[in-house]
Protein backbone atom coordinates (compact mmCIF):
# COMPACT_ATOMS: atom_id res chain seq x y z
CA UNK A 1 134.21 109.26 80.95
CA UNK A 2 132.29 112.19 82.30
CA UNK A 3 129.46 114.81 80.00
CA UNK A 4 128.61 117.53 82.28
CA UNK A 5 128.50 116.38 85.70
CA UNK A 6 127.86 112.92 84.76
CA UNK A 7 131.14 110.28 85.34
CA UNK A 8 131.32 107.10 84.76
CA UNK A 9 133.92 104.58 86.92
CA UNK A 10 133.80 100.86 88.12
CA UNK A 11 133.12 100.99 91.48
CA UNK A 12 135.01 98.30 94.26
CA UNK A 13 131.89 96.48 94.98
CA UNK A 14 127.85 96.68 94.93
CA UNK A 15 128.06 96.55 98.78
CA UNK A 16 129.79 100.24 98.93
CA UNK A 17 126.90 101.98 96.58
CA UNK A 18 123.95 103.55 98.30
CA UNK A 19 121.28 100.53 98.55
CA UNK A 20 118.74 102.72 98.02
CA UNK A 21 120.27 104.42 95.05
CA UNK A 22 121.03 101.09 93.48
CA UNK A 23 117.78 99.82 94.07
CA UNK A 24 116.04 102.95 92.33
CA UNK A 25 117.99 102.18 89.36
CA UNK A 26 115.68 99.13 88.36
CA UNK A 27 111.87 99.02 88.03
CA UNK A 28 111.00 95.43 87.77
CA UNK A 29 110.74 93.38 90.94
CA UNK A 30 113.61 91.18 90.19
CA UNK A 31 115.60 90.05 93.28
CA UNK A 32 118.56 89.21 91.71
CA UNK A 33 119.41 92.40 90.49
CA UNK A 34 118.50 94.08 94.04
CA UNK A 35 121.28 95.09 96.21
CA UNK A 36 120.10 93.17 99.21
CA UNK A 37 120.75 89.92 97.10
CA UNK A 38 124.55 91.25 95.38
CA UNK A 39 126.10 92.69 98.36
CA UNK A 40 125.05 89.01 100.48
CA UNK A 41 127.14 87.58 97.45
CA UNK A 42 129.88 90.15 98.17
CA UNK A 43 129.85 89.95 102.15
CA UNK A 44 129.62 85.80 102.32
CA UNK A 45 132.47 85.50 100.02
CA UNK A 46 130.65 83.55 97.45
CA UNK A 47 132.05 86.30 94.56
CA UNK A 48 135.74 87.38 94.96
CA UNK A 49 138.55 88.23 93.31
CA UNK A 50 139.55 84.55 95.01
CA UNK A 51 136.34 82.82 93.60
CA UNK A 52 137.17 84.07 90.10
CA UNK A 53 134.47 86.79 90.20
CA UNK A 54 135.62 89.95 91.63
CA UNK A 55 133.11 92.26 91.72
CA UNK A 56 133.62 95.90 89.30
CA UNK A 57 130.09 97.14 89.07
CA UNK A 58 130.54 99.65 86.39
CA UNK A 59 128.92 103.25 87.30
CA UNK A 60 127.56 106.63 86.13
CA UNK A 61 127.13 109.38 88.42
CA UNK A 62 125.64 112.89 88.15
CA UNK A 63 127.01 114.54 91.23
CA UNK A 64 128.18 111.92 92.75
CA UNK A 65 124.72 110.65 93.04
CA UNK A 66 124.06 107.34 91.26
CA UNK A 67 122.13 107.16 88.23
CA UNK A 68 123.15 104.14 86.19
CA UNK A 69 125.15 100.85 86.56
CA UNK A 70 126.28 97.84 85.17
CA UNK A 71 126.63 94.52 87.58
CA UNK A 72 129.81 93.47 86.47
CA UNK A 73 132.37 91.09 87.22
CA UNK A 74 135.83 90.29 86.31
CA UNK A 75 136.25 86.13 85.81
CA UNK A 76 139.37 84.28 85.87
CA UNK A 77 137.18 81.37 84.46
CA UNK A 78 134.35 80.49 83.05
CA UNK A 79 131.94 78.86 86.00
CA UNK A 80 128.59 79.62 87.28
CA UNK A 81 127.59 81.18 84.40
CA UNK A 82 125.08 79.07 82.65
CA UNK A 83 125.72 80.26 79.19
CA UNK A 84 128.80 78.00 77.96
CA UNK A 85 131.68 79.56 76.15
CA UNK A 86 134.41 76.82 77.36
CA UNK A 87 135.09 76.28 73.33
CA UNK A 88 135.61 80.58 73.02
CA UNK A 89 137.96 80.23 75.54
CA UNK A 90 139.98 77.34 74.14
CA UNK A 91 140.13 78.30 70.66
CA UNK A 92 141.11 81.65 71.45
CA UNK A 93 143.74 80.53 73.60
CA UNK A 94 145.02 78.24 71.31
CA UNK A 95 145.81 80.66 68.55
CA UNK A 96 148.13 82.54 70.90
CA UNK A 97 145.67 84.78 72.72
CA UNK A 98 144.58 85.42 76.50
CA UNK A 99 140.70 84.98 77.01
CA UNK A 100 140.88 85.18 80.60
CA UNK A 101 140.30 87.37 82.69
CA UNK A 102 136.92 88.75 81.17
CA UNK A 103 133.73 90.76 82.12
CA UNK A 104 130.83 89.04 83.06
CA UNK A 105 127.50 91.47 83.47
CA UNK A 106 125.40 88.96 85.56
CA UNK A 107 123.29 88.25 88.58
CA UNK A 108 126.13 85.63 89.81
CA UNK A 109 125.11 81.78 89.60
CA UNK A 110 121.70 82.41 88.55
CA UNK A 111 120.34 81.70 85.11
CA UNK A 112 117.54 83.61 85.18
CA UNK A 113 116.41 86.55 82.76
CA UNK A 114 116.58 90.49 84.08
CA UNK A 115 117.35 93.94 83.83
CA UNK A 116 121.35 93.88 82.85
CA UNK A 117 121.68 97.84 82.46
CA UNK A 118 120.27 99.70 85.41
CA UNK A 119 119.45 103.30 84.32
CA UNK A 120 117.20 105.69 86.16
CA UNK A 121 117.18 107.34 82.38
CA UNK A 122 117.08 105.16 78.97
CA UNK A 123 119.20 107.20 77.20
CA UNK A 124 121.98 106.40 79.64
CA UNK A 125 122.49 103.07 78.45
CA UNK A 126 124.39 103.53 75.30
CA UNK A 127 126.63 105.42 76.97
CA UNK A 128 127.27 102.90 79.68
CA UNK A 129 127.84 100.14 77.20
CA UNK A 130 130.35 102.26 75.95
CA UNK A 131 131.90 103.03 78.87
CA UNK A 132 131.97 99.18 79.48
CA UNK A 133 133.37 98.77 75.70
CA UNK A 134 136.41 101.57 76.97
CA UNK A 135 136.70 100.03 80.23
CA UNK A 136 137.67 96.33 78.85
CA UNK A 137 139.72 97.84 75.97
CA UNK A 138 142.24 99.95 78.28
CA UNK A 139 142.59 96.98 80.10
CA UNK A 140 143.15 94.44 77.23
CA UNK A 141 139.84 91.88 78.51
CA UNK A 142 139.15 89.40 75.61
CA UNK A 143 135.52 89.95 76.17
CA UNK A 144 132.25 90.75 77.71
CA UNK A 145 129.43 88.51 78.00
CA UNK A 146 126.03 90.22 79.47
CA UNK A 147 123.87 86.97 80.14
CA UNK A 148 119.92 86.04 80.61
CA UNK A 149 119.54 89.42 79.34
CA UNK A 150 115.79 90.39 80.05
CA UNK A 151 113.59 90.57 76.33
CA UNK A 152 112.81 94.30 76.69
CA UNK A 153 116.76 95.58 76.81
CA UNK A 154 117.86 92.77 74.48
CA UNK A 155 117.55 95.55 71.82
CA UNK A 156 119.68 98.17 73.86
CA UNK A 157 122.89 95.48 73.59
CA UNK A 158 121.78 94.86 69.94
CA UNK A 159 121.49 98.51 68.72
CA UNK A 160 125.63 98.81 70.72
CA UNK A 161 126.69 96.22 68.14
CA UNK A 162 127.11 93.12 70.30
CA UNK A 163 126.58 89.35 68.89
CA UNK A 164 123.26 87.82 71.17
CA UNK A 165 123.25 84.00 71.69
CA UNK A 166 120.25 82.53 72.32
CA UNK A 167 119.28 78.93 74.49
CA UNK A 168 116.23 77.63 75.93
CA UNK A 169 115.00 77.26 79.30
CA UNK A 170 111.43 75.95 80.58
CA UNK A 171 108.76 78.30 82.55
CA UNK A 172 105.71 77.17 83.76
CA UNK A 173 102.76 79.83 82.77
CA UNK A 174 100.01 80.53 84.89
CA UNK A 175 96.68 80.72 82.65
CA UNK A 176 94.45 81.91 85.42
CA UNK A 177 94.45 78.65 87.39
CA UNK A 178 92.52 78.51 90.66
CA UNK A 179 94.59 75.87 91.83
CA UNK A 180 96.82 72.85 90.94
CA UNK A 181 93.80 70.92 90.00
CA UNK A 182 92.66 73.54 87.86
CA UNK A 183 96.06 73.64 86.11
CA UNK A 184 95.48 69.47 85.84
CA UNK A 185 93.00 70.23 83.97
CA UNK A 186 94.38 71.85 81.02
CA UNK A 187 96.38 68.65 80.58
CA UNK A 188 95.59 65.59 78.32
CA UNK A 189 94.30 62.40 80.25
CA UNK A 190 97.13 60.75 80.28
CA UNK A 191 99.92 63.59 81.14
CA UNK A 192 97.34 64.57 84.04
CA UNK A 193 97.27 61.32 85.50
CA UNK A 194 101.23 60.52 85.47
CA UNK A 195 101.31 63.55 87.13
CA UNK A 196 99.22 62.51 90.17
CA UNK A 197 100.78 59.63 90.53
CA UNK A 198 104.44 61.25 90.73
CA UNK A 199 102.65 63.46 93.70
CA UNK A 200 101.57 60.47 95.39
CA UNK A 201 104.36 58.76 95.05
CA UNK A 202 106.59 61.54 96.75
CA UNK A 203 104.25 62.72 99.12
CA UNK A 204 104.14 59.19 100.69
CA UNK A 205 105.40 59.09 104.62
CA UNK A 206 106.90 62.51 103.91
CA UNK A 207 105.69 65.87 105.34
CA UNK A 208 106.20 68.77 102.89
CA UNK A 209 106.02 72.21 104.26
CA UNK A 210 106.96 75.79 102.70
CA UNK A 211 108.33 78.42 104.21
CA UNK A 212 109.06 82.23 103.92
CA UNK A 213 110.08 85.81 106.21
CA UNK A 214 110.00 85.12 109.55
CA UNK A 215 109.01 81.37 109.28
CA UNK A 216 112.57 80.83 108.26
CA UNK A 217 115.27 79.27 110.84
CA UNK A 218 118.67 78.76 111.78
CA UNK A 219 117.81 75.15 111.59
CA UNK A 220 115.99 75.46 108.31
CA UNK A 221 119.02 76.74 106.64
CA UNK A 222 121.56 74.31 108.43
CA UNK A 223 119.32 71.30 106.54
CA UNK A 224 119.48 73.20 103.34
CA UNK A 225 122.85 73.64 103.68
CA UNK A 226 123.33 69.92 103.57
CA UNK A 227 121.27 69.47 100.88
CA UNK A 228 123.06 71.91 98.83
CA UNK A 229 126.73 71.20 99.29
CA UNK A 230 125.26 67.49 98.44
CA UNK A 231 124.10 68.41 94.90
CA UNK A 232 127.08 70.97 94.55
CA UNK A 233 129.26 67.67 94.84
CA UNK A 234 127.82 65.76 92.16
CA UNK A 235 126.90 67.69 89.31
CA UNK A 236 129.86 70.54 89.92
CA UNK A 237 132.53 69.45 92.52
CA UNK A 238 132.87 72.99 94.59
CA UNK A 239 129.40 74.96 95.63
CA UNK A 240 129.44 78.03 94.60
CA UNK A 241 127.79 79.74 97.34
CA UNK A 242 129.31 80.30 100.79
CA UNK A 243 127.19 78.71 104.06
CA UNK A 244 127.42 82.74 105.02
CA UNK A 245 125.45 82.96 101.71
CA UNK A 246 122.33 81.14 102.85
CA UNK A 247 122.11 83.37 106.30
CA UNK A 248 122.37 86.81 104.64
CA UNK A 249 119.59 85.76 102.14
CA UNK A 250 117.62 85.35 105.66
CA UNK A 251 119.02 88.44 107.26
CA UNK A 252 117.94 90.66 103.82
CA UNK A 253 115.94 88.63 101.56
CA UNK A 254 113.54 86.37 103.85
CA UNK A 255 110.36 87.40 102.61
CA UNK A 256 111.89 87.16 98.72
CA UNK A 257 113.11 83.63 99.86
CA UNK A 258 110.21 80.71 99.84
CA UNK A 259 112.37 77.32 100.67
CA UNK A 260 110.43 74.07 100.58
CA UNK A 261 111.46 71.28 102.86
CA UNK A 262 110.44 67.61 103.06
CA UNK A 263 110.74 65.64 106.42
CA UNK A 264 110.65 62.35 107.41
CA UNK A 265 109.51 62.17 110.21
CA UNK A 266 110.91 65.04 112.06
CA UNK A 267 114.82 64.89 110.04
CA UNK A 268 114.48 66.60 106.58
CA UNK A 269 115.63 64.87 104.15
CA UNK A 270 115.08 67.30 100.75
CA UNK A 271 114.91 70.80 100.11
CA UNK A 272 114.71 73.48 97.40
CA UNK A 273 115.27 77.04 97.53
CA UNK A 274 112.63 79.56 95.45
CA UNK A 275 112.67 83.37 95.52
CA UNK A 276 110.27 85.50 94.93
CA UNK A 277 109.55 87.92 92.29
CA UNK A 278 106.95 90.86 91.08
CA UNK A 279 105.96 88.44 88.67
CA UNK A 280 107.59 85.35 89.11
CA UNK A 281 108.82 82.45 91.41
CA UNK A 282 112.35 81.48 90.21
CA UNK A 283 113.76 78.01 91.50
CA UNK A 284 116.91 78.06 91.98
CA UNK A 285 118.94 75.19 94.80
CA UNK A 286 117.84 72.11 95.32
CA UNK A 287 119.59 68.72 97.46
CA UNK A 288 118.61 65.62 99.27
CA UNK A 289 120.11 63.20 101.59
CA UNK A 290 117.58 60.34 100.68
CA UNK A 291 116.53 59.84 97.05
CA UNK A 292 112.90 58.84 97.05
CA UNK A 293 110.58 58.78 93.83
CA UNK A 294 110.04 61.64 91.98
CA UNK A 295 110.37 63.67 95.34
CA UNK A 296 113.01 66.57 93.18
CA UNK A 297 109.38 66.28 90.97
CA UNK A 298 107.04 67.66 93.40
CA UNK A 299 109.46 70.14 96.01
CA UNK A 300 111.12 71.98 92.65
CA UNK A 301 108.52 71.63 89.88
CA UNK A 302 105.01 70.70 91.37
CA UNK A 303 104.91 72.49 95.09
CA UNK A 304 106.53 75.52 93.08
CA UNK A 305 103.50 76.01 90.50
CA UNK A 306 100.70 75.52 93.80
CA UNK A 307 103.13 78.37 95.26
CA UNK A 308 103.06 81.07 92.68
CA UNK A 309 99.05 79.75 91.77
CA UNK A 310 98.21 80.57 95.47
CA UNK A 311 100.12 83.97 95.20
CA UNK A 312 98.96 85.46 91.93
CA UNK A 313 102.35 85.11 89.80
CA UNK A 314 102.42 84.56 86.02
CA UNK A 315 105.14 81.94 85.95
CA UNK A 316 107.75 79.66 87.42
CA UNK A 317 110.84 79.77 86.21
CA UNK A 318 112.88 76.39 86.84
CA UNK A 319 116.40 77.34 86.16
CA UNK A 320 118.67 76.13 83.40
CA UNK A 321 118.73 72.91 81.55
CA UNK A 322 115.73 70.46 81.66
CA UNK A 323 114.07 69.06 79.14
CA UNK A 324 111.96 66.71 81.62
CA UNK A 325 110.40 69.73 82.49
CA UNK A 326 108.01 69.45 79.32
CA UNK A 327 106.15 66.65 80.56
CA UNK A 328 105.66 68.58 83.96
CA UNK A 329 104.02 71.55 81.79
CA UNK A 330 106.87 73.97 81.68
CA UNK A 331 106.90 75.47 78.23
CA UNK A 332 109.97 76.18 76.57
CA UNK A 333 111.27 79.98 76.76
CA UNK A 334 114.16 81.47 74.62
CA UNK A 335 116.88 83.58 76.26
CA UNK A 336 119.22 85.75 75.33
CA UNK A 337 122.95 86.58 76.06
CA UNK A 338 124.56 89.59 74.21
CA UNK A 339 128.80 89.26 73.52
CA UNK A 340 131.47 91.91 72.78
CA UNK A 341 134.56 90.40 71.34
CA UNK A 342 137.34 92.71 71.31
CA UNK A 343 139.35 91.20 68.27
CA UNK A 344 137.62 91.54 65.19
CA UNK A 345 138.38 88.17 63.34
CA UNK A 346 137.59 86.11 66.60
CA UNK A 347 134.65 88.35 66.50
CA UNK A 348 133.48 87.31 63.41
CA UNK A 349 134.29 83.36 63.78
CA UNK A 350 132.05 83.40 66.74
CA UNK A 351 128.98 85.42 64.29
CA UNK A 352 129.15 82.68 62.40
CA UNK A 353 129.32 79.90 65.33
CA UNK A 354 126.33 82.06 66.64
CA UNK A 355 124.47 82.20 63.28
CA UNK A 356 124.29 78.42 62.69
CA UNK A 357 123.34 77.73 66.52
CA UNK A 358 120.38 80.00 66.87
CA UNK A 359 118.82 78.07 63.89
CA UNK A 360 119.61 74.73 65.99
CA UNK A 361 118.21 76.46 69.09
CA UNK A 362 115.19 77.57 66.91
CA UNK A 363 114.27 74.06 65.53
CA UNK A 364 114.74 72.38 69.03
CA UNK A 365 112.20 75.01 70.51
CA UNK A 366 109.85 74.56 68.10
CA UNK A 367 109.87 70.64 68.73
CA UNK A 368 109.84 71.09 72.36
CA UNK A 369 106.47 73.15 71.77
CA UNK A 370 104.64 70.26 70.09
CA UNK A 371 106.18 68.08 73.10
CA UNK A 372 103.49 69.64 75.97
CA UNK A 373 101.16 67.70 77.79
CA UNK A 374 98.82 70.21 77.30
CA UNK A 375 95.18 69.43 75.99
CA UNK A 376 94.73 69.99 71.92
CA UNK A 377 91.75 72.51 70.87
């Protein structure tokens, strides 16, 4: 496609853009959108045509300098995605079609919300969706599937015609608290003293430090590393990130990277990996080698809210799944995926899949609300 001097193209990978131009293209300190964090995923191996997500960012130039993009994918399945279309997939198939491979606009393996369409102009988004839209038709993808789709641009997939799916995820909201205790506070009695016991409880005989930037070591991210690939084995079989993964988010991301580590002694023994936002800390890995009480508790859910208290952020965002989380004072949060289906009548099946579902995601939200431990005024 090309208007004037503008063309759009997929590109090979994020990794052979400008970093600065990329960058530029997004406003909101999100680091999963940043080309530090996408070209580590490209350069460790952890997305690959051989992974199932080959990297296609798609692109519009003006003069050959960049002014818009897409972070896109092609996917020979449907894993590390967080938004599940398994049942898409299958019933599709099953009449006779082919759903795979598709297009996946994502920050790989991370569930959290942000900028999909990267546009130094507005008005360059409908355009790109377009070109997206021409790009899968010519060569004959099922689908796209743009996913945790930040609240502001929701509205630029809607206004292109594609079907949004909504879930729920849990964020802990920062109300001006001066510290954990503070937050405490805003609890009931009982909720507020469960909690301190968990933190006792895990904190016993265990050291708990955080770290971030230069505090951050070869041996840090060996432990983690073993931590990781021991969670990745239970809930998923195969980790999707690379070991090379961990030590480029050191190289380029260390001071958007605050990992928590719990030692016994001098051996850690639990871990979990944050990064840092404008606005937010987002928890993303976490792994042990010794299960101890309500330790995943306080390094994912309790040492992150003293973490973005002590920095200034307005929430923590815990990742997918978990409604647990409730009772920990994470607050549930709706997000938003946006889907273009390419033939019409599976098109419409999945509207009306998508129609009954939001109204079950709607009524479960609304009971989750009630479900806080926060004090009643």
């Amino acid at each position: 496609m090309s208007r004037g001097e503008l063309v759009a193209r997929p590109a090979e990978s994020v990794g052979e853009l400008p970093a600065a131009e990329w960058d530029a293209l997004h406003t909101r300190d999100n680091p999963f959108v940043c080309h530090a964090f996408l070209s580590a995923l490209e350069d460790s191996g952890s997305v690959a045509a051989e992974s199932g997500w080959r990297p296609v960012p798609l692109v519009i130039e003006d003069a050959g300098r960049l002014v818009a993009a897409l972070p896109a994918y092609l996917k020979s399945h449907s894993q590390g995605e967080y938004v599940f279309d398994h049942a898409w997939a299958d019933a599709w198939e099953r009449a006779g079609g082919r759903y795979y491979p598709k297009l996946q606009i994502a920050a790989p393996f991370t569930p959290a919300a942000g900028p999909r369409v990267l546009a130094r102009d507005p008005a360059l988004a409908a355009p790109l969706l377009d070109f997206a839209q021409r790009f899968a038709a010519a060569n004959a993808l099922s689908s796209i599937h743009a996913t945790f789709v930040e609240p502001a641009q929701v509205p630029l997939f809607e206004a292109a015609g594609w079907l949004l799916r909504h879930d729920i995820q849990f964020h802990w909201h920062n109300r001006g608290y001066r510290s954990f205790d503070d937050f405490l506070g805003a609890l009931a009695s009982r909720k507020r003293k469960a909690i301190r016991k968990e933190r006792e409880a895990a904190q016993d005989g265990v050291t708990i430090i955080r770290l971030t930037g230069h505090e951050l070591r070869p041996e840090h991210w060996d432990a983690f590393w073993t931590f990781y690939q021991d969670t990745g084995s239970r809930k998923w079989g195969r980790p999707y990130l690379t070991r090379a993964a961990f030590e480029l988010f050191g190289e380029r991301l260390a001071d958007r990277v605050l990992l928590v580590l719990a030692f016994d002694g001098a051996r850690a023994i639990a871990g979990a990996l944050n990064f840092i936002g404008g606005e937010a800390l987002y928890g993303r890995y976490w792994g042990c080698t010794q299960d101890r009480p309500f330790l995943h508790f306080e390094l994912c859910y309790y040492q992150a809210i003293e973490a973005a208290i002590e920095r200034g952020l307005a929430r923590v965002e815990a990742g997918a799944q978990g409604p647990h989380k409730v009772a920990r004072g994470y607050e549930p949060v709706r997000t938003t995926s946006a889907h273009w289906i390419a033939d019409q009548g599976f098109r419409a099946a999945i509207a009306e899949f998508l129609e009954r579902e939001r109204r079950g995601v709607a009524s479960d939200a609304e009971w989750l609300a009630s479900r806080t431990p926060f004090r009643k005024t």
